[in-house]
Protein backbone atom coordinates (compact mmCIF):
# COMPACT_ATOMS: atom_id res chain seq x y z
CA UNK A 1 23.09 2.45 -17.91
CA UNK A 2 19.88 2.27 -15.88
CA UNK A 3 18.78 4.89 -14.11
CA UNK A 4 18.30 3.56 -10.06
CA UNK A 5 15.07 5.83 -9.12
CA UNK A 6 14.67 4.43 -4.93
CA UNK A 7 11.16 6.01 -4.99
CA UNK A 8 10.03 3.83 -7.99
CA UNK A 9 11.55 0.75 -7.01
CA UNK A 10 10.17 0.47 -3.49
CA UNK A 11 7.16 -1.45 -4.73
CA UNK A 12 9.88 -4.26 -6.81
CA UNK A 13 11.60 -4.76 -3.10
CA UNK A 14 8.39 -4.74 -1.25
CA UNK A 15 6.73 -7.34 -2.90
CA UNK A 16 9.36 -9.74 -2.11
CA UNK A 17 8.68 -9.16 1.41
CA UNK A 18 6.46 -11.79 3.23
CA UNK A 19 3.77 -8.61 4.61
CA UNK A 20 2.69 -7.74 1.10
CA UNK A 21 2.26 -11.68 0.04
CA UNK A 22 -0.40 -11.91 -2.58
CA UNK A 23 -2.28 -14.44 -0.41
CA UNK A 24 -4.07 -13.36 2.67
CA UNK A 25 -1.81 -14.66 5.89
CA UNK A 26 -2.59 -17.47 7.82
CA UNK A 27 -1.23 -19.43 10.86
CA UNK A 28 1.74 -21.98 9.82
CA UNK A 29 0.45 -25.42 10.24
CA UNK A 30 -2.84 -24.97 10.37
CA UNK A 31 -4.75 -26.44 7.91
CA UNK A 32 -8.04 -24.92 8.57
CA UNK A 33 -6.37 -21.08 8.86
CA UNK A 34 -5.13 -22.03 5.67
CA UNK A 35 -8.75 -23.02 4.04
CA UNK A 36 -9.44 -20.30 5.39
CA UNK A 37 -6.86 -17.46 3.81
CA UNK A 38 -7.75 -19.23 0.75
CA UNK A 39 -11.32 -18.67 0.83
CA UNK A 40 -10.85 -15.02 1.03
CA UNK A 41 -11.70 -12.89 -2.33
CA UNK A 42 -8.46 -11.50 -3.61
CA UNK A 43 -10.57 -8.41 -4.64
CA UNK A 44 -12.63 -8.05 -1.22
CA UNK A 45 -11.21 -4.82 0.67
CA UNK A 46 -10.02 -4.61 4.35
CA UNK A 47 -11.50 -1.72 5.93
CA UNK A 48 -7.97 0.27 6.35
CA UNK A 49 -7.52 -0.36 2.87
CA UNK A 50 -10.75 0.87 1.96
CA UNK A 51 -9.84 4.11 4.34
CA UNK A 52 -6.72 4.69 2.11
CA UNK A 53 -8.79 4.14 -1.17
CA UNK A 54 -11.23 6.61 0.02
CA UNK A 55 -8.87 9.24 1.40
CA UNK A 56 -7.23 9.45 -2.23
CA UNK A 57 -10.71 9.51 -4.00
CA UNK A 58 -11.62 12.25 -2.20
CA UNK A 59 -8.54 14.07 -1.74
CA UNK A 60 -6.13 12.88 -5.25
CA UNK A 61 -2.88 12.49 -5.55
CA UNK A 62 -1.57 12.52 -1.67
CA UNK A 63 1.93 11.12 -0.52
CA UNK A 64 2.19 8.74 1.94
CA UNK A 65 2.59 11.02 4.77
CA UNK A 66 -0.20 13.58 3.60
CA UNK A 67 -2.55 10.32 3.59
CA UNK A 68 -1.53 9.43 7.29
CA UNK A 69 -1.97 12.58 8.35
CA UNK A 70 -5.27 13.41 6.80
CA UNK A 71 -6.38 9.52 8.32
CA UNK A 72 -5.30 10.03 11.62
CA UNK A 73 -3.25 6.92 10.95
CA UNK A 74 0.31 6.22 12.41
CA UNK A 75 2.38 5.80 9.24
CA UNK A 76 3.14 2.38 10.34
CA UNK A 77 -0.59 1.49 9.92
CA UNK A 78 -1.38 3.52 6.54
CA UNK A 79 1.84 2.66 4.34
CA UNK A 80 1.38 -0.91 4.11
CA UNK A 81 -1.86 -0.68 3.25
CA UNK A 82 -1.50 1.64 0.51
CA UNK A 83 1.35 -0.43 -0.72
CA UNK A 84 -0.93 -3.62 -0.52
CA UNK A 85 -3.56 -1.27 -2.87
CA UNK A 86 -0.47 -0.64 -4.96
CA UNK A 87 0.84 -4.58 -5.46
CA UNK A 88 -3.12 -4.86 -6.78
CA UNK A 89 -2.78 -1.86 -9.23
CA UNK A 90 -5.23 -0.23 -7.35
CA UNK A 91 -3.68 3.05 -6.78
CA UNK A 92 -0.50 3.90 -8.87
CA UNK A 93 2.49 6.08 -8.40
CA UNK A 94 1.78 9.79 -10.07
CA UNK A 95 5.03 11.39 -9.45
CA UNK A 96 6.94 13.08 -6.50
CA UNK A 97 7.11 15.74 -4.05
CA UNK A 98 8.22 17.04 -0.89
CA UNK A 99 7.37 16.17 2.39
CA UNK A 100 6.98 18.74 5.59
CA UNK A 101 10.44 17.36 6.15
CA UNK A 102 11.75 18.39 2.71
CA UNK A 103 12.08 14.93 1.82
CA UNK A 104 10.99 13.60 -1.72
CA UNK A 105 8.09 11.01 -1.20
CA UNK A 106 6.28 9.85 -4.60
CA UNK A 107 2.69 10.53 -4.59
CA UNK A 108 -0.02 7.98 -5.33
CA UNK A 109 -3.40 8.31 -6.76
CA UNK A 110 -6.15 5.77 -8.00
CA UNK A 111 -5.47 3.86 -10.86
């Protein structure tokens, strides 16, 4: 029997979601907004991205909520980026711990 672990499988469930697409997004239709997307080096950083990246450089292993909070980013803002870092293998899960809430969150670090 496998073990179901919800924390670690986020990222399995996530990438099936059209958000965290490996290519960039572009308008439906449009051929030139496609070129475009497509033009766009998969290992070029936006600069929220490069926020999270930085925050966990220079603070290690930080949960979700400890890296919006230290950001001054609404949640909804910070988590998909760092789950966008994540799909890339850019930053990597390094365990769990609890939130101000008392929830368990995993925390993530650089790969």
């Amino acid at each position: 029997m496998t073990d179901f672990n919800p924390a670690i499988d986020i990222g399995r469930r996530m990438a099936d979601l059209p958000l965290f697409a490996a290519r960039a997004p572009s308008v439906h239709g449009s051929i030139t907004s496609a070129a475009a997307a497509d033009s766009l080096d998969g290992n070029t950083l936006n600069a929220m991205q490069r926020r999270v990246l930085a925050y966990l450089e220079e603070h290690g292993p930080s949960t979700d909520e400890e890296i919006a909070t230290g950001l001054g980013m609404n949640p909804s803002t910070e988590r998909p980026r760092r789950i966008e870092l994540a799909r890339r293998g850019i930053v990597v899960q390094d365990g769990t711990r609890r939130t101000s809430s008392g929830r368990m969150a995993v925390i993530w670090r650089k790969a």
